[in-house]
Structures are given as structure tokens and as C-alpha cells.
Protein backbone atom coordinates (compact mmCIF):
# COMPACT_ATOMS: atom_id res chain seq x y z
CA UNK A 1 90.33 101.69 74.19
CA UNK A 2 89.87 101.20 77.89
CA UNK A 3 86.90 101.59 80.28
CA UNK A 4 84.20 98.95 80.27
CA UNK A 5 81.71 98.00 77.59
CA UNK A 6 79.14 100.16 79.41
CA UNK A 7 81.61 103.08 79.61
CA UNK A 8 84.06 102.86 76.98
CA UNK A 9 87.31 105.37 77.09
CA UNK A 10 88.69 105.66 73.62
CA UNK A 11 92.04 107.54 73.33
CA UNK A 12 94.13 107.77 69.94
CA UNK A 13 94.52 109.42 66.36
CA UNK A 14 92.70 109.30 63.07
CA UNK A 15 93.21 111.00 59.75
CA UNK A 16 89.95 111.68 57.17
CA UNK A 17 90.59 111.35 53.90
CA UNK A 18 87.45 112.21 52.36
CA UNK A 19 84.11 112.55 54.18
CA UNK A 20 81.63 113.89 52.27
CA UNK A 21 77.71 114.78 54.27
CA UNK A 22 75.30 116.88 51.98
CA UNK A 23 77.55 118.54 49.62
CA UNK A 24 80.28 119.44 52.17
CA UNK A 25 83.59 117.41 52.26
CA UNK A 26 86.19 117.42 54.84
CA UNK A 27 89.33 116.33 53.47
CA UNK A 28 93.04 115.14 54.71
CA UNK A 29 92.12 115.99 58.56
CA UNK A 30 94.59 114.51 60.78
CA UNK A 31 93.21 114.37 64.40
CA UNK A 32 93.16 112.93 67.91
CA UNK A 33 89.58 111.88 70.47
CA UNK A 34 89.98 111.72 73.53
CA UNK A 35 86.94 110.86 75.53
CA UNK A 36 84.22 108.59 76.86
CA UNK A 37 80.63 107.15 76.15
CA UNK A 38 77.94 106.25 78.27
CA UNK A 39 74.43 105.34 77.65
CA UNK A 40 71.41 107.78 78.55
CA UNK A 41 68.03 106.01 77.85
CA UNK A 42 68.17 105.27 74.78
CA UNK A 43 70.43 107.78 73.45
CA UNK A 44 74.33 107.77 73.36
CA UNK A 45 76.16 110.71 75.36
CA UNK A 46 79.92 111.59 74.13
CA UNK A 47 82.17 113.35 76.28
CA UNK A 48 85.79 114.55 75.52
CA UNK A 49 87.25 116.21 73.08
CA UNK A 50 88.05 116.04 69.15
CA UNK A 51 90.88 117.83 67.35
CA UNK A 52 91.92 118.43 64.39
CA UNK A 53 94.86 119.94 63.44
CA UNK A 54 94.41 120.51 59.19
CA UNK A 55 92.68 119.95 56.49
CA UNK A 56 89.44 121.38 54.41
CA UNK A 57 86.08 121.73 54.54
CA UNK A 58 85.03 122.06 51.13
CA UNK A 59 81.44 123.33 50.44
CA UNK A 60 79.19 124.76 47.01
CA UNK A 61 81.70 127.31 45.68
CA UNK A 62 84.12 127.46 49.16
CA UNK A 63 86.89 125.95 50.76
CA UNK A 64 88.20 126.81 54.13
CA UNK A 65 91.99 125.37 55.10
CA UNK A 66 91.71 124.77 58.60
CA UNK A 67 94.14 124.99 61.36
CA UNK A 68 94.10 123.84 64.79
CA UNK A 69 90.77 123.24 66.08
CA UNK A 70 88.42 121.16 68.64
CA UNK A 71 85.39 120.04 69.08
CA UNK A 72 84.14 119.47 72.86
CA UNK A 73 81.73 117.19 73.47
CA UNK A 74 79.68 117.69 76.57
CA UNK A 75 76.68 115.05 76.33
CA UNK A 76 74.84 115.41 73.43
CA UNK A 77 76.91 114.06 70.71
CA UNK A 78 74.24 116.65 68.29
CA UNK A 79 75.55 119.56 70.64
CA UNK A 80 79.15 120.39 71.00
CA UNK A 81 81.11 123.17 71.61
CA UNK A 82 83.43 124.53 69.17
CA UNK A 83 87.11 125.86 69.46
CA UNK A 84 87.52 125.61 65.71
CA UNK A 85 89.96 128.56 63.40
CA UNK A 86 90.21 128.64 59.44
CA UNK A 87 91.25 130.58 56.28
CA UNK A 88 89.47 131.01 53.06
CA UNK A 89 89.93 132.93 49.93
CA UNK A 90 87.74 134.55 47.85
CA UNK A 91 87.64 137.61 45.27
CA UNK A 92 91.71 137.95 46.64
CA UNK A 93 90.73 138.32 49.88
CA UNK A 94 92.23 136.07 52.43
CA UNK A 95 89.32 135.84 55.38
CA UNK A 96 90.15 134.54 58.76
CA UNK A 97 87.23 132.51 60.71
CA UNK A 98 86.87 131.75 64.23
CA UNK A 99 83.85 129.61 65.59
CA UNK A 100 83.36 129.12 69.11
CA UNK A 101 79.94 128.58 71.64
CA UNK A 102 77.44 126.06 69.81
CA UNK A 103 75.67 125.19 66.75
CA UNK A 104 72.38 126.83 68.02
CA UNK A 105 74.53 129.63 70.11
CA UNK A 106 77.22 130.38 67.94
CA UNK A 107 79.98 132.87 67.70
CA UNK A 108 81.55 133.69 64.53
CA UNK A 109 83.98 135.66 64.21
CA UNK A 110 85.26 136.99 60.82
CA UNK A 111 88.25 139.24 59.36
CA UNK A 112 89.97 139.69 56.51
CA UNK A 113 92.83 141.29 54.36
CA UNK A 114 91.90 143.80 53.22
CA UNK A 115 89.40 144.80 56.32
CA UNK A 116 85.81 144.29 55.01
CA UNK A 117 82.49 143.99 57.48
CA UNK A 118 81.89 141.12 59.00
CA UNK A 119 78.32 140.43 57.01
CA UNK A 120 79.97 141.08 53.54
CA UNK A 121 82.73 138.53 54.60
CA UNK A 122 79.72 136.14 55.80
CA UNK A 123 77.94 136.87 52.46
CA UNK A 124 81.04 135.88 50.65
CA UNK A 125 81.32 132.85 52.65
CA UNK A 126 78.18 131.68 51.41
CA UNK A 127 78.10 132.73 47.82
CA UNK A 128 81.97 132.19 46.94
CA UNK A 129 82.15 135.22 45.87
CA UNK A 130 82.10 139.28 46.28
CA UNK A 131 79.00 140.60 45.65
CA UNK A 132 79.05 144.43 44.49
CA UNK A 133 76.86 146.39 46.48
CA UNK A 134 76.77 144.08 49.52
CA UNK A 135 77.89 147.34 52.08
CA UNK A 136 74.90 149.26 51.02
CA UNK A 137 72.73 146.20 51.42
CA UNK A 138 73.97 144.90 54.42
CA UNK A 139 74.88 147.17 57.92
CA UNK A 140 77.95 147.64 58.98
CA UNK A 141 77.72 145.68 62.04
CA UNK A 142 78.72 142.57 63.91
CA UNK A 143 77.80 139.55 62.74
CA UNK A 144 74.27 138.76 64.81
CA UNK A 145 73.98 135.44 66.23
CA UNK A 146 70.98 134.55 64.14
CA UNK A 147 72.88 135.25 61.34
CA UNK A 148 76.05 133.28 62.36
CA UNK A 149 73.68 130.12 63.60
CA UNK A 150 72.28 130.60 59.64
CA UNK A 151 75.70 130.34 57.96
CA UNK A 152 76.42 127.41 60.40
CA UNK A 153 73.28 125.71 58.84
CA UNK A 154 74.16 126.35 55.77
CA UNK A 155 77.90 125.53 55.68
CA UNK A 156 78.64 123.01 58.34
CA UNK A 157 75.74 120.97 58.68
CA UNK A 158 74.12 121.09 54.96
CA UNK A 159 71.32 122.93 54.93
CA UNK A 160 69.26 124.27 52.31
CA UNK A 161 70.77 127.91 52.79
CA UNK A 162 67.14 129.40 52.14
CA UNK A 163 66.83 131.04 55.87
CA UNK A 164 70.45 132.81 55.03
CA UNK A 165 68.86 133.79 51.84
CA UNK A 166 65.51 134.85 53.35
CA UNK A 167 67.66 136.61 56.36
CA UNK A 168 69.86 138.57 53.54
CA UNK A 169 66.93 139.04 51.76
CA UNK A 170 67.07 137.55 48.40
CA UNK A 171 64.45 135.56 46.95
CA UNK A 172 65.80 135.56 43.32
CA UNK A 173 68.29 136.88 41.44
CA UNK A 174 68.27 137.31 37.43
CA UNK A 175 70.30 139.19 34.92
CA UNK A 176 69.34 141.16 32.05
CA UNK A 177 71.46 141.84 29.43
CA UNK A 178 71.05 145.02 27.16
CA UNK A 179 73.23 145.93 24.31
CA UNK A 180 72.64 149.61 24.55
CA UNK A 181 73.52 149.75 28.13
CA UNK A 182 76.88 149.00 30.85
């Protein structure tokens, strides 16, 4: 820690054992800040620039391992840029994220072994799962940025999910079971 008490400079490592925000845990994240803080008004301003290089993020039904990331602060601390790369599994399929720009101008990117679309890969993100019929109900696109900036609601910063679920368009989902039928 250097700087002055106005200005503070804070240099160093951490690890995260557990840190849990609206059903979303991060988990065994060793890391390093490097950066500053300065006073705006009344609001705090963060520059400098967060990294982590492993652990999980752990969400409803998901968990992506993550590998080396950052997180760049450039004034608003509820603003950064990301830099951040991950794996998840789900169904046997090993998907590949990549997040850069910012939470309200995102870009996701998404692959996966085997190849899938991008929006089926989202829609398993969300779900934990592989939902039959999600290529015929979903185009075979990119993943918009709308629809990215949803999922980053949804999975990073704990919302509801119900815009990626009005987006997708489902409003409900029930199963009927008949004997006489597959």
C-alpha cells in the first residue's frame, strides 16, 4: 500500500476461498490488484487492474473453471472491462467462454467440442443442460449483444434470469406424461 490517504496505491495478491453474491460462488481464486483509488464526489473511482489466474464460478446448475483472466477497472468500480476466459461442461460437451468489452457492452464469445451454435451453447449455459430442440428454436447465429449482456445478468451478477427467459422465449415449461405415448 503506497500513495496517500486521498490516493491510495494498493499492489499485492489475494486468494478467495469462497465468495458467495446471489446464488453465484467464486471459489479458490488466486489473484493479484494492482491499482489506485481516488475520490469523485461522493463516489469511489478504482483504477487498475484485477487478475485472476483459477478458480470457479459456480452458479444454479453450472460451474465454469476459469483460467487466466482480468478485470480492468477504468473509474467506475460498477463498470469494468473484462479480459476474462473459462471452461464448462455440460451434456459431455466441454464449452470454451471468452468475455471481453463491458457488462452493459459485452462480448461473449462461445465454442465448444463438439461444434454447436453459439445460442444453444448460451442456452446451455443458463439451464445446465442440453435442451432438445434448441437449433430449431433458436437461429443459427452469433450470439447478439443483447443476448450476451442477458446471460451476463443472469450469471455474473445474479439476476433473476427472466429477461433471458423472456428473450428465448419461454414463459413456462410443464411436462405431461402419457402411458400410451413416447
Amino acid at each position: 500500500l503506497t500513495g496517500t490517504w486521498e490516493e491510495p496505491h494498493v499492489t499485492g495478491n489475494f486468494w478467495v476461498d469462497r465468495l458467495t453474491r446471489r446464488g453465484f460462488t467464486l471459489v479458490h481464486a488466486p489473484g493479484t490488484f494492482t491499482g489506485y483509488f481516488t475520490q469523485v464526489g461522493r463516489g469511489t473511482q478504482v483504477y487498475g487492474d484485477l487478475g485472476l489466474t483459477g478458480g470457479a464460478i459456480s452458479g444454479k446448475d453450472i460451474t465454469i473453471k476459469l483460467r487466466p483472466s482480468r478485470i480492468i477497472f477504468t473509474g467506475n468500480p460498477l463498470n469494468p472491462s473484462y479480459d476474462m476466459r473459462g471452461t464448462s461442461t455440460v451434456a459431455n460437451t466441454t464449452i470454451r467462454l471468452t468475455l471481453a468489452g463491458t457488462r452493459h457492452k459485452p462480448d461473449l464469445a462461445l465454442s465448444s467440442s463438439p461444434p454447436l451454435p453459439e445460442e444453444r451453447l448460451l442456452l446451455m449455459l443458463a439451464t445446465g443442460r442440453s435442451l432438445a430442440g434448441a437449433d430449431t428454436t433458436l437461429g443459427k447465429g452469433r450470439v447478439s449483444s443483447d443476448l450476451a449482456a442477458d446471460f451476463i445478468d443472469y450469471f455474473v451478477f445474479g439476476g433473476q434470469g427472466s429477461a433471458l427467459a423472456q428473450r428465448l422465449g419461454i414463459t413456462g415449461l410443464s411436462l405431461i406424461y402419457e402411458p400410451d405415448t413416447n
